[in-house]
PDB file of N, CA and C in Angstrom:
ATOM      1  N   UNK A   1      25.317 -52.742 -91.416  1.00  0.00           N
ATOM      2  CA  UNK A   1      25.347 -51.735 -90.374  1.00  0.00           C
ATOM      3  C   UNK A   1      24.040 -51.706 -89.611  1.00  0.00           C
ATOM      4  N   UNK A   2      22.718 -51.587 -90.369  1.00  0.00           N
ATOM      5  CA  UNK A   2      21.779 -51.300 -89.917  1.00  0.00           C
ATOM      6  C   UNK A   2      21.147 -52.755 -88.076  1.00  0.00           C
ATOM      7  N   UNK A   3      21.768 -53.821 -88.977  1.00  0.00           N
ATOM      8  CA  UNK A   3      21.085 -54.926 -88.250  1.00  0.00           C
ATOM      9  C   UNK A   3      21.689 -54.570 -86.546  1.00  0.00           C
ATOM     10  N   UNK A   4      23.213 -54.189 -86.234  1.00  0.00           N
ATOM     11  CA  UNK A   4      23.186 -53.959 -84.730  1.00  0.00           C
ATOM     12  C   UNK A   4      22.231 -52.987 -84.383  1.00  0.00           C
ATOM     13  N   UNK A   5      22.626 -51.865 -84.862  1.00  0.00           N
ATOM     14  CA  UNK A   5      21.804 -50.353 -84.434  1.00  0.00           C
ATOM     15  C   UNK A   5      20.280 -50.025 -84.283  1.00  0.00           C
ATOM     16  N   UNK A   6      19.880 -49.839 -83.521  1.00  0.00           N
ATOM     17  CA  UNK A   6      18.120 -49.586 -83.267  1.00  0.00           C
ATOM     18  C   UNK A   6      18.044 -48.331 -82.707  1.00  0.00           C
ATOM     19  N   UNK A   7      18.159 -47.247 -83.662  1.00  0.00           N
ATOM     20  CA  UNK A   7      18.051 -45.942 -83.892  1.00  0.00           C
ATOM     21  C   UNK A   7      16.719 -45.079 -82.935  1.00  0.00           C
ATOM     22  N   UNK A   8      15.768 -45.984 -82.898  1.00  0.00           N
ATOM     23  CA  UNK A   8      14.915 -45.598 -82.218  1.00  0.00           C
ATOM     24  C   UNK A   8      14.587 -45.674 -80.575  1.00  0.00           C
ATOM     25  N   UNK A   9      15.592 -46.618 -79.954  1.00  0.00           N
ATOM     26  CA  UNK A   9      15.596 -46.571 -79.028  1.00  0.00           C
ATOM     27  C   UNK A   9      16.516 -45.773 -78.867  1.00  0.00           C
ATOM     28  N   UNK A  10      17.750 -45.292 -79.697  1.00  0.00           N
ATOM     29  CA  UNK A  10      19.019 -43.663 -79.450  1.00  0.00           C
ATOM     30  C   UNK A  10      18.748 -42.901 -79.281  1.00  0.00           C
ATOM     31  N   UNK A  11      17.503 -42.398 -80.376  1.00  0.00           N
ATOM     32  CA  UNK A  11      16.936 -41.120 -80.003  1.00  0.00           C
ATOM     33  C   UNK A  11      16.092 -40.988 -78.157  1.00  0.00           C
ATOM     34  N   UNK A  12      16.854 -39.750 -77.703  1.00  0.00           N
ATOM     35  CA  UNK A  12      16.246 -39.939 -76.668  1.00  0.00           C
ATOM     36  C   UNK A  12      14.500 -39.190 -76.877  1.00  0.00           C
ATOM     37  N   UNK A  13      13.789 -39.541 -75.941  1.00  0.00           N
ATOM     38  CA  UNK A  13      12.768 -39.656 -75.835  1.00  0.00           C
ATOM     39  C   UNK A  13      11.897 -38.258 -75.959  1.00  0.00           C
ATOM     40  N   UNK A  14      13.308 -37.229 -75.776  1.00  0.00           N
ATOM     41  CA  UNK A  14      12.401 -35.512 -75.653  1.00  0.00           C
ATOM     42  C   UNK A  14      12.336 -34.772 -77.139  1.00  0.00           C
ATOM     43  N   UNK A  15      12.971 -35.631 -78.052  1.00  0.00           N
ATOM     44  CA  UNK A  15      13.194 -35.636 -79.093  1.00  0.00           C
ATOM     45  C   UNK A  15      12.191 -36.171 -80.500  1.00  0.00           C
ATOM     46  N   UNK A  16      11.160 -35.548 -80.991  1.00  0.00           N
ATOM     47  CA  UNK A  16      10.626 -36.211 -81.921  1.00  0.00           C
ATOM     48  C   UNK A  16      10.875 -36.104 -83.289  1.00  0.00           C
ATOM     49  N   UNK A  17      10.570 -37.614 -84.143  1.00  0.00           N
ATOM     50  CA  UNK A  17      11.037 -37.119 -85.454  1.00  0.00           C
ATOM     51  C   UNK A  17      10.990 -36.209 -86.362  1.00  0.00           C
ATOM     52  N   UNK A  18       9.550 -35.447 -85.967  1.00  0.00           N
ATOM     53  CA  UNK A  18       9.617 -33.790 -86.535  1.00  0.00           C
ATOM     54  C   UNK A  18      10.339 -32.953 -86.330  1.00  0.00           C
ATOM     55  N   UNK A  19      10.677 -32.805 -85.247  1.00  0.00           N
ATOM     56  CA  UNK A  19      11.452 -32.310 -84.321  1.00  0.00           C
ATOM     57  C   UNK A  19      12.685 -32.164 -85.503  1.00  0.00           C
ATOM     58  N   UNK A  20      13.622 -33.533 -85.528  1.00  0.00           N
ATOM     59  CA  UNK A  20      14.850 -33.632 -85.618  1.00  0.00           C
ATOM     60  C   UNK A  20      14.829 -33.254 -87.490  1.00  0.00           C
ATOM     61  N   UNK A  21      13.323 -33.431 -87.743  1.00  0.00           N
ATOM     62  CA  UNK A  21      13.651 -33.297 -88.973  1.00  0.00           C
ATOM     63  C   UNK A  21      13.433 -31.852 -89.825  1.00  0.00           C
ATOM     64  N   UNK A  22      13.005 -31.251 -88.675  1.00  0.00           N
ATOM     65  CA  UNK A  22      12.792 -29.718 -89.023  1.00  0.00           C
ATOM     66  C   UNK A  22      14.289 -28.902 -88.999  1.00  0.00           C
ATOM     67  N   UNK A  23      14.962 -30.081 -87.765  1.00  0.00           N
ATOM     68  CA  UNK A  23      16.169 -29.116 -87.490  1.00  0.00           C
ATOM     69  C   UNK A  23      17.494 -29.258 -88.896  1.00  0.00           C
ATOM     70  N   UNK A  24      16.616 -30.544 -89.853  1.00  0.00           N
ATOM     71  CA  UNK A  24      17.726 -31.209 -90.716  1.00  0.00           C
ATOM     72  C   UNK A  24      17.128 -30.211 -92.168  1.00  0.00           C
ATOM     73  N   UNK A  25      16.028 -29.744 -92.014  1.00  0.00           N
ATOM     74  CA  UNK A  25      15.306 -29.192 -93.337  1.00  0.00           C
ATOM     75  C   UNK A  25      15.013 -30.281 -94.034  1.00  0.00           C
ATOM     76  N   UNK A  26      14.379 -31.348 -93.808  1.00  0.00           N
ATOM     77  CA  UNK A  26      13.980 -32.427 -94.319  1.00  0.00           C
ATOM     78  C   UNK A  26      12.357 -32.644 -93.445  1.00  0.00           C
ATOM     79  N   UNK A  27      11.710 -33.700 -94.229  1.00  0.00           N
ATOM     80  CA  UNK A  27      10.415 -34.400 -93.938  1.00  0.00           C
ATOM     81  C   UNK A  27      10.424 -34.732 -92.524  1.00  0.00           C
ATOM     82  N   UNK A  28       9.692 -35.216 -91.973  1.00  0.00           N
ATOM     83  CA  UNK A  28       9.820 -36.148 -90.693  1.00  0.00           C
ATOM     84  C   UNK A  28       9.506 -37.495 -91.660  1.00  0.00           C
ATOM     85  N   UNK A  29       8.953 -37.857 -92.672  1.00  0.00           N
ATOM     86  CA  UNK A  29       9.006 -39.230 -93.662  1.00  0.00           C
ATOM     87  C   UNK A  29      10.319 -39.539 -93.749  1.00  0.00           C
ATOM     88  N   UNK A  30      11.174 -38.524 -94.149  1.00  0.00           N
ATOM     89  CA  UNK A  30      12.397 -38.761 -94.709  1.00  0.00           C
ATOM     90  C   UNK A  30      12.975 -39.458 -93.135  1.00  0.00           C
ATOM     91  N   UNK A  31      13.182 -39.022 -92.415  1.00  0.00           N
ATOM     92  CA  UNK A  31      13.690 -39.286 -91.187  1.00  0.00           C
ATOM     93  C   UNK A  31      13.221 -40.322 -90.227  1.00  0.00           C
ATOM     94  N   UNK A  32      11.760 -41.072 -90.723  1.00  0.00           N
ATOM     95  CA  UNK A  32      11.584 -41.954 -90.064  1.00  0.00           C
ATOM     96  C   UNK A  32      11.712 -43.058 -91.124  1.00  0.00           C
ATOM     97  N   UNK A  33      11.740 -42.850 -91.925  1.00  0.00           N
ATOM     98  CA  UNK A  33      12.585 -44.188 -93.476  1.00  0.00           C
ATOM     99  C   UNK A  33      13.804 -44.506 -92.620  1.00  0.00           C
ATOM    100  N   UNK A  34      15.171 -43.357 -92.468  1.00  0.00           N
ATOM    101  CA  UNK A  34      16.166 -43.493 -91.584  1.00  0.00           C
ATOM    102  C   UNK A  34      15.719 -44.631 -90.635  1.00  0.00           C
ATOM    103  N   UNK A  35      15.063 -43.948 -89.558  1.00  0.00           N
ATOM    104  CA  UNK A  35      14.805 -44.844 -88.404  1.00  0.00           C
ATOM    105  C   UNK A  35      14.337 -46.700 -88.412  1.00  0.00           C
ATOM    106  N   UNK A  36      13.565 -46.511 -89.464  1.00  0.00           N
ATOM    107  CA  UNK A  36      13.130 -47.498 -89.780  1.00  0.00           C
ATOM    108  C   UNK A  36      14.202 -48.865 -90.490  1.00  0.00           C
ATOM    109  N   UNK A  37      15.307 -48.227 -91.482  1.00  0.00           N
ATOM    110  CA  UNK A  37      15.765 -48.540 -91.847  1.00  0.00           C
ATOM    111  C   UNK A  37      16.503 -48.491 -90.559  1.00  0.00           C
ATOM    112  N   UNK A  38      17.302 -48.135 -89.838  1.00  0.00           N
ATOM    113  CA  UNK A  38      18.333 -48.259 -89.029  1.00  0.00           C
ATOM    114  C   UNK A  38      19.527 -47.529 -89.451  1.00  0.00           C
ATOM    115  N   UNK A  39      19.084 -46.510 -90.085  1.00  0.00           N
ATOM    116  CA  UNK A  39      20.663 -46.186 -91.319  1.00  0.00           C
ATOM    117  C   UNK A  39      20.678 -44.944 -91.342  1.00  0.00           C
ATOM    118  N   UNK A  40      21.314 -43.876 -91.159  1.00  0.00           N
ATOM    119  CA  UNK A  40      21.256 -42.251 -91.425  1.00  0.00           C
ATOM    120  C   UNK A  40      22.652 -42.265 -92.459  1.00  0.00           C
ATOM    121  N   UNK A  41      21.829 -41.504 -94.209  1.00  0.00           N
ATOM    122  CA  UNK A  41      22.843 -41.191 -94.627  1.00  0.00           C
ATOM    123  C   UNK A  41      24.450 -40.474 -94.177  1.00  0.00           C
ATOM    124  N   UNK A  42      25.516 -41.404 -95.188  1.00  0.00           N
ATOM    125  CA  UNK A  42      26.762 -40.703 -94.339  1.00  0.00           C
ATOM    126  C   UNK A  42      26.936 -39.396 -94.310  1.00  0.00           C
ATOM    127  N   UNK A  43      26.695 -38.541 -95.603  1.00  0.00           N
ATOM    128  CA  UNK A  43      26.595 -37.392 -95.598  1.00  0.00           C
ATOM    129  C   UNK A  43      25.529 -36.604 -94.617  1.00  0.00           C
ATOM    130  N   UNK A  44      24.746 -37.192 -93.939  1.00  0.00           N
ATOM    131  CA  UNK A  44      23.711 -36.571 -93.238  1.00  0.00           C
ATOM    132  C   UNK A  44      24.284 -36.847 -91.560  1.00  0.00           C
ATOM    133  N   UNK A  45      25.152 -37.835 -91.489  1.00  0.00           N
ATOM    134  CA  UNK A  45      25.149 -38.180 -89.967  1.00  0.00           C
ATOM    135  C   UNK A  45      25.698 -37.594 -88.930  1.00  0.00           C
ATOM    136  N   UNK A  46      26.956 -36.290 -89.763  1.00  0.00           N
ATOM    137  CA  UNK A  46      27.519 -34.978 -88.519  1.00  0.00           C
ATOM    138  C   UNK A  46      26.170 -34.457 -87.946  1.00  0.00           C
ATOM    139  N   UNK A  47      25.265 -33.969 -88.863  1.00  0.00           N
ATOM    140  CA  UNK A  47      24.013 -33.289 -88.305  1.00  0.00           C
ATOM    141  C   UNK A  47      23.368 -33.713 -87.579  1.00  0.00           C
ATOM    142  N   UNK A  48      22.780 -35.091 -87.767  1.00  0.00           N
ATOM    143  CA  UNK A  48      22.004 -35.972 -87.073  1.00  0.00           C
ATOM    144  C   UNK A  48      22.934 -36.601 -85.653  1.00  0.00           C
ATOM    145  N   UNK A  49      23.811 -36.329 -85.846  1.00  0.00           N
ATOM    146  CA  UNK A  49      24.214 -36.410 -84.342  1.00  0.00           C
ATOM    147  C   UNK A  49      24.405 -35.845 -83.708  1.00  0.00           C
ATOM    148  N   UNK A  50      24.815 -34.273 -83.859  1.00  0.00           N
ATOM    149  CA  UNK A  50      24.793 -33.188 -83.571  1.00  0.00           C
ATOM    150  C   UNK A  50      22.946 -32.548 -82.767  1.00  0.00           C
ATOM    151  N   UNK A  51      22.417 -33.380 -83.441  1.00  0.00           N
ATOM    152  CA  UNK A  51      20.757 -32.801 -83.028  1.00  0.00           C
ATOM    153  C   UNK A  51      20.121 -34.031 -82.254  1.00  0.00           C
ATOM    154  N   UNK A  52      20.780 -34.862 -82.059  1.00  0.00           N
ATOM    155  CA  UNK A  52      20.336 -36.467 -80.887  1.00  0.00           C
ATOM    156  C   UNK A  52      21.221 -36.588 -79.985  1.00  0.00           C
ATOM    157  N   UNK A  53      22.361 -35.924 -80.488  1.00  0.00           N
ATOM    158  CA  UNK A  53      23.471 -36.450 -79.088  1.00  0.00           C
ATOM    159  C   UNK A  53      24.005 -37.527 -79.120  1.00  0.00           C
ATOM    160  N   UNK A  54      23.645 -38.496 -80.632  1.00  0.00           N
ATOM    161  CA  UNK A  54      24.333 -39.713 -80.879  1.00  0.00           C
ATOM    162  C   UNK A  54      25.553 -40.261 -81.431  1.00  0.00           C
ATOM    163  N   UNK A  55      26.524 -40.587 -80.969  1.00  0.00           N
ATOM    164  CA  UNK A  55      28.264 -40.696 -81.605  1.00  0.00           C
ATOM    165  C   UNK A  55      27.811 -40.503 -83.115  1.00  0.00           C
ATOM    166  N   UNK A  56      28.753 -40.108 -83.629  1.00  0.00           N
ATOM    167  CA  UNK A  56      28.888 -40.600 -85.464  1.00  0.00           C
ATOM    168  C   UNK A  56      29.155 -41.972 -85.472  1.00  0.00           C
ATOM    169  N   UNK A  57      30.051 -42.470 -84.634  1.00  0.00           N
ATOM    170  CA  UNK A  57      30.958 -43.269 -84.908  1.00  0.00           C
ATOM    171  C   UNK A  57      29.526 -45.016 -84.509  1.00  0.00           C
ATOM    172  N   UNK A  58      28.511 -44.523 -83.801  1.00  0.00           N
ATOM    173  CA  UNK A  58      27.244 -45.472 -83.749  1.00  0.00           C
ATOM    174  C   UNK A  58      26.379 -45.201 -85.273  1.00  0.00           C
ATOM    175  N   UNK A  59      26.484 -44.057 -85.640  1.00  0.00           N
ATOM    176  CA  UNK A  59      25.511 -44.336 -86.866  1.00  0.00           C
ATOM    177  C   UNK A  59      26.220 -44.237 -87.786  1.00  0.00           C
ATOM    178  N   UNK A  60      27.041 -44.513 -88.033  1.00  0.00           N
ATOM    179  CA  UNK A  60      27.553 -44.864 -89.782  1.00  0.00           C
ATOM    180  C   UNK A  60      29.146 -45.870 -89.114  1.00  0.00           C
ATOM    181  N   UNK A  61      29.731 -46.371 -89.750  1.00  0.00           N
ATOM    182  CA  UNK A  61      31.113 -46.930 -89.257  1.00  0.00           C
ATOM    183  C   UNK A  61      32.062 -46.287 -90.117  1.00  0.00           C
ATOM    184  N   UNK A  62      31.850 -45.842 -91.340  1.00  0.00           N
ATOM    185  CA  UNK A  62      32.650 -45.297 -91.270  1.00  0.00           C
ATOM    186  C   UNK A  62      33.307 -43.759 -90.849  1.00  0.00           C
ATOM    187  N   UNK A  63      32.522 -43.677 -89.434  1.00  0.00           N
ATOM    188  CA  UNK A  63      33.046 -42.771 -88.356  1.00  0.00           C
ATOM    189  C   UNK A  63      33.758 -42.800 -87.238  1.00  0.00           C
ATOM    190  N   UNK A  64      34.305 -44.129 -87.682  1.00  0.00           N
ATOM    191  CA  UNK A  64      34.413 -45.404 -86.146  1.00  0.00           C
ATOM    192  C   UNK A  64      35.749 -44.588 -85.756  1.00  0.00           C
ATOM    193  N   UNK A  65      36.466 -44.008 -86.842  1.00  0.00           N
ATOM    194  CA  UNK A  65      38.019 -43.482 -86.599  1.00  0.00           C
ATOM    195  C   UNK A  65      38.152 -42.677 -85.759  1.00  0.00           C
ATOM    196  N   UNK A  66      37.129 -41.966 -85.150  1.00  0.00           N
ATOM    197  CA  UNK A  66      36.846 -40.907 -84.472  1.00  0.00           C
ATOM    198  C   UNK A  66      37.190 -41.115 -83.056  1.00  0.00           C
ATOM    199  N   UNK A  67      38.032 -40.564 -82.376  1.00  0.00           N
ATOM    200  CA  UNK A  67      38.589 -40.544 -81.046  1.00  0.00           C
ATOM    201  C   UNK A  67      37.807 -39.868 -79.837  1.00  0.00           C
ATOM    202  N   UNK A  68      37.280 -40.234 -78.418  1.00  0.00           N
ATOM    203  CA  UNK A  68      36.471 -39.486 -78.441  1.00  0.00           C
ATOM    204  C   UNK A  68      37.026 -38.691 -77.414  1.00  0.00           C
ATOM    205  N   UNK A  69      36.632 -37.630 -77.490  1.00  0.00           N
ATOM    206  CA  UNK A  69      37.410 -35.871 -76.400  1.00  0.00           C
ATOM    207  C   UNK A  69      36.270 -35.950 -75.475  1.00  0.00           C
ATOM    208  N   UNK A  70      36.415 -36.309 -74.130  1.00  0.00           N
ATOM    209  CA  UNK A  70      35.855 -35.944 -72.922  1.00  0.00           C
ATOM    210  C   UNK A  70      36.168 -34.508 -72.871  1.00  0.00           C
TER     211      UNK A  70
END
């Protein structure tokens, strides 16, 4: 999964990893391991997309099922 995705260029730019990781109740360490890795736990990735604006269905696959509602 990780090798397409480059997480760090998703996050948009007004957004920092403290930021996102205050909003998760987690580290900003914890959250730039994520980034680094390219990978946001599955259990973590409704939130984390919810707070970037990034599909589920881009950070984990198995979210891919997800239809998307304009």
């Amino acid at each position: 999964m990780g090798d397409c995705l480059n997480l760090a260029k998703l996050i948009p730019n007004t957004l920092s990893y403290t930021h996102i990781a205050k909003q998760m109740n987690l580290t900003q360490q914890c959250v730039s391991v994520w980034i680094k890795k390219n990978e946001v736990p599955p259990r973590r990735v409704p939130e984390f997309s919810r707070i970037t604006g990034i599909p589920k269905s881009k950070l984990n696959p198995l979210f891919s099922d997800e239809v998307a509602h304009g």
